[in-house]
C-alpha atoms as a PDB file:
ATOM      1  CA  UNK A   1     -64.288 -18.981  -2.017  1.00  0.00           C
ATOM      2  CA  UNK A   2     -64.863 -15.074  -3.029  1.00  0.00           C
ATOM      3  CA  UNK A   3     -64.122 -14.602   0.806  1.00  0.00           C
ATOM      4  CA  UNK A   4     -60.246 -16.153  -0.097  1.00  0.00           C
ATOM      5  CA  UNK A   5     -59.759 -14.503  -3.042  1.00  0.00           C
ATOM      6  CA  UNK A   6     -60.345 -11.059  -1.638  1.00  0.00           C
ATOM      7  CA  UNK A   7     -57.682 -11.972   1.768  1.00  0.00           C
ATOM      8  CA  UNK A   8     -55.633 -12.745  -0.865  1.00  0.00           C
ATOM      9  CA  UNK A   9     -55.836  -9.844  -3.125  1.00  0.00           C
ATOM     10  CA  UNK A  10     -55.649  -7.588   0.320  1.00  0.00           C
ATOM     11  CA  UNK A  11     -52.598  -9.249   1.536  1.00  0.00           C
ATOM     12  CA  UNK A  12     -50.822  -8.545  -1.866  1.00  0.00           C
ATOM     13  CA  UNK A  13     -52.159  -4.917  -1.702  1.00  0.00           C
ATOM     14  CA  UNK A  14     -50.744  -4.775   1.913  1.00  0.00           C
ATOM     15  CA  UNK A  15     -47.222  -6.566   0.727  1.00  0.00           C
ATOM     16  CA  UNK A  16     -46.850  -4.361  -2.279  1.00  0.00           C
ATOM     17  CA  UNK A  17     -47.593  -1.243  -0.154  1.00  0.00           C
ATOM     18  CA  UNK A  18     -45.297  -2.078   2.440  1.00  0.00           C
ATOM     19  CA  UNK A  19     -41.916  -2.720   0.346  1.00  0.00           C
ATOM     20  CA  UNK A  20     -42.329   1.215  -0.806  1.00  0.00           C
ATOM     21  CA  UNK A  21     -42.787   4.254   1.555  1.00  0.00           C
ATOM     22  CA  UNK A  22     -42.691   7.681   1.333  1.00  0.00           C
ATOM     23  CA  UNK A  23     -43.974  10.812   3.313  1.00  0.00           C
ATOM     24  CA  UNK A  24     -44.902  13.840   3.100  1.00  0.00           C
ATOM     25  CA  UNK A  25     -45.389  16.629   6.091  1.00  0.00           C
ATOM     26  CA  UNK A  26     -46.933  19.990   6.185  1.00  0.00           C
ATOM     27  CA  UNK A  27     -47.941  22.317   8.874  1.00  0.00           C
ATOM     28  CA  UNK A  28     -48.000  23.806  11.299  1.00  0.00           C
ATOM     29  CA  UNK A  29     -47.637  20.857  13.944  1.00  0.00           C
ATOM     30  CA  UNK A  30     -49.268  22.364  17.163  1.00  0.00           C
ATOM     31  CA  UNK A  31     -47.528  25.572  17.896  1.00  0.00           C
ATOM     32  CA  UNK A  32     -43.834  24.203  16.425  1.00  0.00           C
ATOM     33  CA  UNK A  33     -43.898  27.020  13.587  1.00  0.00           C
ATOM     34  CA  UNK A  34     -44.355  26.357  10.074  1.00  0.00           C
ATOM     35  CA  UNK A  35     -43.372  22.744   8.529  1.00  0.00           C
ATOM     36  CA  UNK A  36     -43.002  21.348   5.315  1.00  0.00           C
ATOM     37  CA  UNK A  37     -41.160  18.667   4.139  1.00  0.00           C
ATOM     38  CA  UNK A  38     -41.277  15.112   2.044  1.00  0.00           C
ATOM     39  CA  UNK A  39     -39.718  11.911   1.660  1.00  0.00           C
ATOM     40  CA  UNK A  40     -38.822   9.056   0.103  1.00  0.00           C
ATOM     41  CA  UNK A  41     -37.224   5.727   0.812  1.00  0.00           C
ATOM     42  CA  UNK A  42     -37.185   2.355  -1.075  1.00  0.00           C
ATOM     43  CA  UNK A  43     -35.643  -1.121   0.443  1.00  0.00           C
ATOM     44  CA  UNK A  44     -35.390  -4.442  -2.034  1.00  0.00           C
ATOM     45  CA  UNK A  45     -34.037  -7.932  -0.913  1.00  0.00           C
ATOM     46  CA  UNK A  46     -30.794  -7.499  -2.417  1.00  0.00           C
ATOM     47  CA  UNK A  47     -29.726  -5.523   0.686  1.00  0.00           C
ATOM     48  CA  UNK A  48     -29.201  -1.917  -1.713  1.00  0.00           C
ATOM     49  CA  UNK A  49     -31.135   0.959   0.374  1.00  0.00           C
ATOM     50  CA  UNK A  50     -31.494   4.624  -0.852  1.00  0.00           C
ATOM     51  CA  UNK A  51     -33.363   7.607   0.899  1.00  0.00           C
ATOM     52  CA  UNK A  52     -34.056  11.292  -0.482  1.00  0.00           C
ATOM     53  CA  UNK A  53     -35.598  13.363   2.351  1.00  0.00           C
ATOM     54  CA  UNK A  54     -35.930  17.277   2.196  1.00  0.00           C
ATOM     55  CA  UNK A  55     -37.616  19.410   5.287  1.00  0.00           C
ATOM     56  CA  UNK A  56     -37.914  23.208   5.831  1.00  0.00           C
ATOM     57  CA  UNK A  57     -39.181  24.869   9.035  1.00  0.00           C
ATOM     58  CA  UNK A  58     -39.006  27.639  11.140  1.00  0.00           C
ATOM     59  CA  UNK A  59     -39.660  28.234  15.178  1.00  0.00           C
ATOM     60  CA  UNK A  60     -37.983  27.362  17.976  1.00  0.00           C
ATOM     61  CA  UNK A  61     -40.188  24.056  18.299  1.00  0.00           C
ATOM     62  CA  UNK A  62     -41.076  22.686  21.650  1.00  0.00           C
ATOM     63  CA  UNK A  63     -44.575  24.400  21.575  1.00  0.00           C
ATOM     64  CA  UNK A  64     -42.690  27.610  21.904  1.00  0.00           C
ATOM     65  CA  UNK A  65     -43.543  30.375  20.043  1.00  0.00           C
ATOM     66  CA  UNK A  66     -41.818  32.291  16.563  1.00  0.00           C
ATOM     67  CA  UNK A  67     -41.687  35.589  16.881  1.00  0.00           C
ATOM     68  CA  UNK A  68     -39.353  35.894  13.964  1.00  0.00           C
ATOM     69  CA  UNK A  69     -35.989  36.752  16.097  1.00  0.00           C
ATOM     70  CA  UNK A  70     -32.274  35.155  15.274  1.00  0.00           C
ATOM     71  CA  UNK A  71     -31.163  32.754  17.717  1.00  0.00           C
ATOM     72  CA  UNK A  72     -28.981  34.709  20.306  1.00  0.00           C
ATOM     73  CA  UNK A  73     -25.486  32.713  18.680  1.00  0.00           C
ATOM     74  CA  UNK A  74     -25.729  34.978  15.914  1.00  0.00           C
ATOM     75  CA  UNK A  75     -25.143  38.427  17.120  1.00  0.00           C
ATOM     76  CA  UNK A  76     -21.689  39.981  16.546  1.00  0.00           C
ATOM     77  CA  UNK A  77     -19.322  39.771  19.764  1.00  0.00           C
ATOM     78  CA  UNK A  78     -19.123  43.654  21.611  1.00  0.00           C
ATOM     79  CA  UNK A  79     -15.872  45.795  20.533  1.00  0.00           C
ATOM     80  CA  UNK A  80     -13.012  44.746  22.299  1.00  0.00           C
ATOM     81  CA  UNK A  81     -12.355  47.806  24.760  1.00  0.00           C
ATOM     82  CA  UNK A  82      -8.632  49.590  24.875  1.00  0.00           C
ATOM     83  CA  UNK A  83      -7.751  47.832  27.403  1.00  0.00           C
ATOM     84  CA  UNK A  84      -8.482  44.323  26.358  1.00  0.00           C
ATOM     85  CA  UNK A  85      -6.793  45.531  23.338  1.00  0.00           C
ATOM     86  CA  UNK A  86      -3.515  46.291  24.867  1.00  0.00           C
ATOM     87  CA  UNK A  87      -3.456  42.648  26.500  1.00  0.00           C
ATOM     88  CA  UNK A  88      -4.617  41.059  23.681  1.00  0.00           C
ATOM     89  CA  UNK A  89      -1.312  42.467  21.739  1.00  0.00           C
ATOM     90  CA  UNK A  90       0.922  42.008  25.073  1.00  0.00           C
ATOM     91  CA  UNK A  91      -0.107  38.103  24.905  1.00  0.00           C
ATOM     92  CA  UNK A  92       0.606  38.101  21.348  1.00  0.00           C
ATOM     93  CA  UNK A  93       3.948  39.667  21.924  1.00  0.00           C
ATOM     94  CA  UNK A  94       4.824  37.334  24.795  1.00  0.00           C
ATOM     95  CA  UNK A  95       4.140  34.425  22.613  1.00  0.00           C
ATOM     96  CA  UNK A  96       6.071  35.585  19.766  1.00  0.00           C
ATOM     97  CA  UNK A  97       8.444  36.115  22.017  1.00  0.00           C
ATOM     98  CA  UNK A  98       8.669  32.899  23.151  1.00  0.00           C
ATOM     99  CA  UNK A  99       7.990  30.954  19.937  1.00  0.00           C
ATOM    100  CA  UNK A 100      11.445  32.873  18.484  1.00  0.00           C
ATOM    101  CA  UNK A 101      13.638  32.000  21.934  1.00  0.00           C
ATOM    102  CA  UNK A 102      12.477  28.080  21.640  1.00  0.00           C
ATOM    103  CA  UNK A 103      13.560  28.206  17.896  1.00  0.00           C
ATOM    104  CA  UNK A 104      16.471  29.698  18.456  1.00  0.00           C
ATOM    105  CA  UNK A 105      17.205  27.207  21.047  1.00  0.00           C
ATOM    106  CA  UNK A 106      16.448  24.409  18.807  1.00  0.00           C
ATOM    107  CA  UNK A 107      18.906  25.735  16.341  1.00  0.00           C
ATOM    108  CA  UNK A 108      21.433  25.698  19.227  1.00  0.00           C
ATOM    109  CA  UNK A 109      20.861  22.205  19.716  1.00  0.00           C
ATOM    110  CA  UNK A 110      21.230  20.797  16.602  1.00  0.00           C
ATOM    111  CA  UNK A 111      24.590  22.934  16.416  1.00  0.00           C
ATOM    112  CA  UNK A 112      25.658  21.589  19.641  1.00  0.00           C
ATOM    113  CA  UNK A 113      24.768  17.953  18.496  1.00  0.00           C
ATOM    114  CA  UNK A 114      26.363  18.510  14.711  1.00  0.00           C
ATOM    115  CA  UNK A 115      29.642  19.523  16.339  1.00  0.00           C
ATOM    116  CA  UNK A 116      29.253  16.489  18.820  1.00  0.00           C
ATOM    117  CA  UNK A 117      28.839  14.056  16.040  1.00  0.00           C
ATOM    118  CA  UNK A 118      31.800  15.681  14.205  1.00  0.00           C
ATOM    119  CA  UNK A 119      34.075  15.533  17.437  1.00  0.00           C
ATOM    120  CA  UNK A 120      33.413  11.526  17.792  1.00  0.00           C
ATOM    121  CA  UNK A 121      35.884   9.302  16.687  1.00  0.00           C
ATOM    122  CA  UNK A 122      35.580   7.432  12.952  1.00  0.00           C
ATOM    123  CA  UNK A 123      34.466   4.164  12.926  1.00  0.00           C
ATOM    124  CA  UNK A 124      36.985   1.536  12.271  1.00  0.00           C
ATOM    125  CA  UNK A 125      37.676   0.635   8.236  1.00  0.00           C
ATOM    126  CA  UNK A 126      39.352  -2.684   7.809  1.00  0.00           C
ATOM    127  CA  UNK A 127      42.555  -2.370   5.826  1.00  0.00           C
ATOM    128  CA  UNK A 128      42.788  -4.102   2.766  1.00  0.00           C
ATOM    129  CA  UNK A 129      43.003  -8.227   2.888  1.00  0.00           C
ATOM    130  CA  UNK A 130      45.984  -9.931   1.634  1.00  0.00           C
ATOM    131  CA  UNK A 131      45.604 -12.733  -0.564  1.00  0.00           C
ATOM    132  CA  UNK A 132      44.344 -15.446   1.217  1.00  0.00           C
ATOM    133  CA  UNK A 133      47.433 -18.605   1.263  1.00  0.00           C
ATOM    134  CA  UNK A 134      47.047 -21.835   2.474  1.00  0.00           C
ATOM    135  CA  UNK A 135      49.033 -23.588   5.088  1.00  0.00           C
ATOM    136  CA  UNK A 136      52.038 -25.065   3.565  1.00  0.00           C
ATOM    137  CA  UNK A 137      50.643 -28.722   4.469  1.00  0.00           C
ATOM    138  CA  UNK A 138      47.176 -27.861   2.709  1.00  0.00           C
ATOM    139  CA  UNK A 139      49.242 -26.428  -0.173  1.00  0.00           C
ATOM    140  CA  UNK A 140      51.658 -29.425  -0.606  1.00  0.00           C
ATOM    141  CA  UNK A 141      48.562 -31.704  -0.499  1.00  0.00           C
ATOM    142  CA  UNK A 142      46.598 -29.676  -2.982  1.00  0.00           C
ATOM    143  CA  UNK A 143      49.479 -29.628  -5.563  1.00  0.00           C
ATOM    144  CA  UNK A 144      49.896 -33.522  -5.073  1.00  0.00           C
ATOM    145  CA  UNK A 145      46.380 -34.077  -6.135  1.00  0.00           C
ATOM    146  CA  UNK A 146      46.524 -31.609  -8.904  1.00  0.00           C
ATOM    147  CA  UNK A 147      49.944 -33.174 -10.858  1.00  0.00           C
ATOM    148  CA  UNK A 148      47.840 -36.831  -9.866  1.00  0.00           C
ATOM    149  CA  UNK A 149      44.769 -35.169 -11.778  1.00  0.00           C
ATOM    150  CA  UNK A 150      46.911 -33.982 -14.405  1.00  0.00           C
ATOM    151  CA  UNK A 151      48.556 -37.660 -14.856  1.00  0.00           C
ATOM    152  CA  UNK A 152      44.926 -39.340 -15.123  1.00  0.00           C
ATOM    153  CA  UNK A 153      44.442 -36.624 -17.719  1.00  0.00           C
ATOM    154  CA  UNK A 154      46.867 -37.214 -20.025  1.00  0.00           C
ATOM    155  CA  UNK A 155      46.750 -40.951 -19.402  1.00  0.00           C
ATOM    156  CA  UNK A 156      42.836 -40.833 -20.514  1.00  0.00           C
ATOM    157  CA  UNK A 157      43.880 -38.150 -23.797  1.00  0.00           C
ATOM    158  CA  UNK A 158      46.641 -40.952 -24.756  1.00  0.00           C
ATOM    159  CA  UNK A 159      43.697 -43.775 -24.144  1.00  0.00           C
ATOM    160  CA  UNK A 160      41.233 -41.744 -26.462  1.00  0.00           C
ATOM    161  CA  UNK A 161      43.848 -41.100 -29.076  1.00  0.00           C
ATOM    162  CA  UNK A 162      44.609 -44.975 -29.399  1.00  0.00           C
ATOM    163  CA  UNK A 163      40.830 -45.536 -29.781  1.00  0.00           C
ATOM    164  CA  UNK A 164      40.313 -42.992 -32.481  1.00  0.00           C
ATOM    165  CA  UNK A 165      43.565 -44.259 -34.396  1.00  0.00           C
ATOM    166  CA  UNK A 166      42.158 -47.845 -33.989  1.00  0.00           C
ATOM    167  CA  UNK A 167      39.070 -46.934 -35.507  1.00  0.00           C
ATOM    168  CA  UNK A 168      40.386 -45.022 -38.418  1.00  0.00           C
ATOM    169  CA  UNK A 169      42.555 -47.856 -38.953  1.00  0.00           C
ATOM    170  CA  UNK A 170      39.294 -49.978 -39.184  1.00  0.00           C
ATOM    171  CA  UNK A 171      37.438 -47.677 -40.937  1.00  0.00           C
ATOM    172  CA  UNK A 172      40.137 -47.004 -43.399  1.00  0.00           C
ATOM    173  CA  UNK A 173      40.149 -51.213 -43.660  1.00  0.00           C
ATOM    174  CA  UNK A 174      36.370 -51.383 -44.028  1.00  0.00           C
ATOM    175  CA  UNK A 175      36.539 -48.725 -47.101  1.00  0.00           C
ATOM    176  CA  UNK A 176      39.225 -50.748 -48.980  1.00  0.00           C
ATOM    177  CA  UNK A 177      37.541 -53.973 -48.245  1.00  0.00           C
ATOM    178  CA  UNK A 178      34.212 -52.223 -50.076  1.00  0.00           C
ATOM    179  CA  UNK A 179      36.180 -50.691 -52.578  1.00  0.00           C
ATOM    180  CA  UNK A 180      37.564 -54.104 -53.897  1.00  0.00           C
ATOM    181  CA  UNK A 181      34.342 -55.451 -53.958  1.00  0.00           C
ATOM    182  CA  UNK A 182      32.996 -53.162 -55.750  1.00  0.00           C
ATOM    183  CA  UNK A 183      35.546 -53.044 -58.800  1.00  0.00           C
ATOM    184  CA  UNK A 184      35.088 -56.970 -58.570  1.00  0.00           C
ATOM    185  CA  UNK A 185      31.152 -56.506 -59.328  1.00  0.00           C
ATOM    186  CA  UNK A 186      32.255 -53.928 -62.447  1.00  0.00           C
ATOM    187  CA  UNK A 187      34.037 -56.177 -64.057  1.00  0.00           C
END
């Protein structure tokens, strides 16, 4: 039983020490100059990682030696000598040069083009549309049907004002009715 309980307390342990890690260096490492450095890095099940690492050394590495030199990309180039100078500023002017011809030549262009565009004939512009008119058989036709729809018109006005003088005139014969009744009652 003890002998379970302490596999189980190591594997915890071992789990717990495993989700963290972090480092730290120092030297030297076997003839790669001197080394220091740390780090740090922490991982959790919700897929977020972060990392912090720092590091300083110096040496060439590779089991070479330091003798405390700069690498040889650091040194200034030479002096450029008089001749090198002189075709340094020949190449310069050439490709000024050249550079001012191809934008003079572009400006050429576009004036060529400009005055090509200008030259070119307008595009056509529709006079203005006359009133549209119908054919005189579509016309004829659509005044027919409009004096028609003007005759069902008034017919149906004349048939509405017959319907409202009919019930006035019942209305007006209701109201007398009540009114005779009523001075009956008074009496």
């Amino acid at each position: 039983m003890m002998k379970k309980i302490a596999t189980l307390v190591a594997a915890a342990a071992l789990s717990t020490v495993s989700m963290t890690a972090s480092a730290w260096w120092g030297g030297p490492f076997n003839g790669l100059g001197d080394g220091f450095g740390n780090g740090e890095g922490s991982f959790s099940m919700n897929f977020s990682s972060r990392s912090h690492f720092s590091g300083y050394g110096d040496g060439y590495g590779y089991n070479q030696p330091y003798y405390g030199y700069p690498y040889p990309g650091v040194y200034a180039p030479a002096p450029l000598t008089e001749e090198q100078q002189q075709a340094m500023e020949q190449q310069q002017k050439a490709f000024a040069e050249q550079q001012a011809k191809a934008i003079q030549e572009a400006v050429e262009a576009q004036r060529k083009f400009a005055e090509q565009f200008a030259a070119q004939p307008q595009p056509f512009v529709a006079p203005p549309a006359a009133p549209f008119e119908l054919p005189a058989d579509v016309q004829a036709r659509r005044d027919e049907m409009q004096k028609q729809m003007e005759a069902r018109r008034k017919e149906m006005m004349e048939r509405v004002e017959a319907q409202r003088a009919s019930a006035k005139a019942q209305q007006d014969a209701l109201r007398q009715e009540m009114e005779k009744r009523a001075s009956t009652r008074e009496l």
